[in-house]
C-alpha atoms as a PDB file:
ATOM      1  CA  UNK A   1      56.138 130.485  81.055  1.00  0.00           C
ATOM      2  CA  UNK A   2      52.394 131.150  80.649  1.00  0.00           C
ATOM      3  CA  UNK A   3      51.780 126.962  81.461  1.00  0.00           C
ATOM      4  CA  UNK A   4      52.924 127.635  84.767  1.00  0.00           C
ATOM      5  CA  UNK A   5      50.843 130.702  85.485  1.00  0.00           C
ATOM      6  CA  UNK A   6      47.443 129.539  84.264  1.00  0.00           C
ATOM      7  CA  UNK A   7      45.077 126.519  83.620  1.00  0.00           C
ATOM      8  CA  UNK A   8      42.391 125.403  81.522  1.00  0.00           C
ATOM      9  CA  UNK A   9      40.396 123.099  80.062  1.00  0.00           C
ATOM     10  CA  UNK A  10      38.784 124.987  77.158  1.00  0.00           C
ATOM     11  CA  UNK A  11      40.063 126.236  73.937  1.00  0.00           C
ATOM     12  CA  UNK A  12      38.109 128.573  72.130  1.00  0.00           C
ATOM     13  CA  UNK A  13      40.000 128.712  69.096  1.00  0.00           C
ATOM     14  CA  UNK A  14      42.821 126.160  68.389  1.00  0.00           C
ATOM     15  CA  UNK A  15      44.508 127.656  65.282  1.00  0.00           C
ATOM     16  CA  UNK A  16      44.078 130.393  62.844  1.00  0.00           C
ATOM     17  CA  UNK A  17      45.389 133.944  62.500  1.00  0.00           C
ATOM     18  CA  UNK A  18      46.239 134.999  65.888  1.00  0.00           C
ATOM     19  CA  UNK A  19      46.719 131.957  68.205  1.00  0.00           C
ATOM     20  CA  UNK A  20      45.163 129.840  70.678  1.00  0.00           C
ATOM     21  CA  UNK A  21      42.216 131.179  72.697  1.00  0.00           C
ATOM     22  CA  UNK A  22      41.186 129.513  75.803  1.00  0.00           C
ATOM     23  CA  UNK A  23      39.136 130.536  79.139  1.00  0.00           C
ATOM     24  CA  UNK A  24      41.171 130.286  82.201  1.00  0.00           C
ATOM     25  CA  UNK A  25      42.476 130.842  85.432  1.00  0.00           C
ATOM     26  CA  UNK A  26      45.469 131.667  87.338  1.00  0.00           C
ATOM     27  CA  UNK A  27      46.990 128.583  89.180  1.00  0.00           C
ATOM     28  CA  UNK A  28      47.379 127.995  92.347  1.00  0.00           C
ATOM     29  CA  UNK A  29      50.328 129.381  94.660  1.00  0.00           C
ATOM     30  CA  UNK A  30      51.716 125.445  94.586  1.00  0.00           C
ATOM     31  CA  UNK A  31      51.372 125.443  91.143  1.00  0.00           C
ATOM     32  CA  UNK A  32      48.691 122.746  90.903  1.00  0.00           C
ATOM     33  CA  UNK A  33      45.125 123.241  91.313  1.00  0.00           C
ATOM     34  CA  UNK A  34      44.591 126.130  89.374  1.00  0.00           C
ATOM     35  CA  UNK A  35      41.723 126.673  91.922  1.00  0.00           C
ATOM     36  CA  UNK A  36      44.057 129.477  93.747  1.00  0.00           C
ATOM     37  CA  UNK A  37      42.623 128.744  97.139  1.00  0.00           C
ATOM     38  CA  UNK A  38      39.062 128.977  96.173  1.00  0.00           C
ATOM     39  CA  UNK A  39      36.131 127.998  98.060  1.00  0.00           C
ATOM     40  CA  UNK A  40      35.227 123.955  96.727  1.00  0.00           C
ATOM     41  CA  UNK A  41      31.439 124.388  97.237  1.00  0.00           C
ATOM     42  CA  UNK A  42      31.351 127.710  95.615  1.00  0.00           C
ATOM     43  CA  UNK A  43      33.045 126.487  93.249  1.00  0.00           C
ATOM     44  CA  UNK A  44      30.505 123.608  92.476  1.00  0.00           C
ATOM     45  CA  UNK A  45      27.891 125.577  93.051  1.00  0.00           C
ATOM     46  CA  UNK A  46      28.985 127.702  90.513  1.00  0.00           C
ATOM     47  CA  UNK A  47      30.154 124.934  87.544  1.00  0.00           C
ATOM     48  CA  UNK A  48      33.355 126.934  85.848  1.00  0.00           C
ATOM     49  CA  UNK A  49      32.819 130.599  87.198  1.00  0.00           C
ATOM     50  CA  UNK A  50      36.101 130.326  88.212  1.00  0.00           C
ATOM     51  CA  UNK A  51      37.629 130.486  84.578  1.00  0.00           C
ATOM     52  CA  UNK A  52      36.708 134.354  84.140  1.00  0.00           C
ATOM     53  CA  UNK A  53      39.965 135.246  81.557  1.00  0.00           C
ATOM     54  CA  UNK A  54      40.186 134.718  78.545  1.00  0.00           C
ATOM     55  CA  UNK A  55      43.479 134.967  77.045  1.00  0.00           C
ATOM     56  CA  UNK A  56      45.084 134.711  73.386  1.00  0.00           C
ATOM     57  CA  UNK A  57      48.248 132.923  72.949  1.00  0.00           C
ATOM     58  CA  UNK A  58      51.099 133.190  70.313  1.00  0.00           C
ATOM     59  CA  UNK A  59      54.478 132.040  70.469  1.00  0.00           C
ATOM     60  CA  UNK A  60      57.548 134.031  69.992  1.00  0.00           C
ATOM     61  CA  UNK A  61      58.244 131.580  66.999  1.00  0.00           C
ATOM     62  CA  UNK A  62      54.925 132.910  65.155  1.00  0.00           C
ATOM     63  CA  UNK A  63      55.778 136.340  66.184  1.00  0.00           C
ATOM     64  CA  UNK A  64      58.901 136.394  65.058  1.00  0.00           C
ATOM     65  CA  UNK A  65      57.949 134.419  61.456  1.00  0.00           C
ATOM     66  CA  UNK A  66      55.076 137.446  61.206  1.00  0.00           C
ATOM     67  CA  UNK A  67      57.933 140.048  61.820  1.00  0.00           C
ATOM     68  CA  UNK A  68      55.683 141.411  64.289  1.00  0.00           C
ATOM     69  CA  UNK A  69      57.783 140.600  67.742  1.00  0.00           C
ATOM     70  CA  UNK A  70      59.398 144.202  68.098  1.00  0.00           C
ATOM     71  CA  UNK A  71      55.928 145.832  67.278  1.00  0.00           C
ATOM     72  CA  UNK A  72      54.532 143.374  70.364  1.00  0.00           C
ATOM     73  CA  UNK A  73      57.251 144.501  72.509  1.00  0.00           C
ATOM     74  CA  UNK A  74      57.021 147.809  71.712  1.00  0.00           C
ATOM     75  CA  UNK A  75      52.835 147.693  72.080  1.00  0.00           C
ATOM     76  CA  UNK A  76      52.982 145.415  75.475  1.00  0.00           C
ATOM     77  CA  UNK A  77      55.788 148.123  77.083  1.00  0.00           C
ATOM     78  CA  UNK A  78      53.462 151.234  76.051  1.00  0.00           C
ATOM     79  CA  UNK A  79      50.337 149.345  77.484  1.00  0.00           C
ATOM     80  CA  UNK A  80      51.998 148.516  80.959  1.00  0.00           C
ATOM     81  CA  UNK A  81      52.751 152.328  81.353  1.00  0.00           C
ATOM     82  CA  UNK A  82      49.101 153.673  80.718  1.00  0.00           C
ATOM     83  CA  UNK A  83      47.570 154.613  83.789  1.00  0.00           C
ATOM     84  CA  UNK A  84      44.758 152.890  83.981  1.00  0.00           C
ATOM     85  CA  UNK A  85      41.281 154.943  84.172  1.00  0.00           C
ATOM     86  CA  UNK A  86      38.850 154.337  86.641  1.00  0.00           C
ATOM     87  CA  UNK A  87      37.140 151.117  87.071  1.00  0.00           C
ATOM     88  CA  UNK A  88      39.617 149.538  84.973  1.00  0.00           C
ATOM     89  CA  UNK A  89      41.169 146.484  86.999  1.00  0.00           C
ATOM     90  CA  UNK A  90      45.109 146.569  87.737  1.00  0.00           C
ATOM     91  CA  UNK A  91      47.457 144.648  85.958  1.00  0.00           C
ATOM     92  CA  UNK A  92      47.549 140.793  87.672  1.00  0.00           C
ATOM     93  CA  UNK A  93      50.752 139.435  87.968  1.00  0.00           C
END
């Protein structure tokens, strides 16, 4: 699940028409930091630079009520086979 991928501690946008919003990170490889080995005093020096994604977040409950889960499956299979131009980061697993 995405909980055990990424942290954060701000939320954008709590409800409305397309989800939750926050700014965050990937966690850590143990799972629970969500610093990911990153340097502490860069981090301080640097406040919340670490949270650089921000990502949108629906459930497959809400998808599914907005008969819009095949069309997201469909849209997230055709995205993930684009090869991506240059200067365009790779997909982050």
């Amino acid at each position: 699940k995405i909980f055990d991928l990424y942290y954060w501690e701000e939320i954008l946008q709590q409800e409305g028409d397309g989800g939750k919003v926050v700014v965050c990170r990937p966690k850590g490889k143990d799972g629970k930091d969500g610093k990911d080995g990153q340097d502490d005093e860069a981090e301080e020096k640097n406040g919340r630079a670490s949270f650089r994604f921000v990502m949108k977040i629906k459930s497959k409950e809400a998808l599914r009520q907005d008969m819009h889960e095949e069309q997201f499956v469909r849209a997230q299979l055709r995205l993930l086979n684009l090869k991506a131009p240059p200067g365009v980061i790779q997909l982050q697993e």
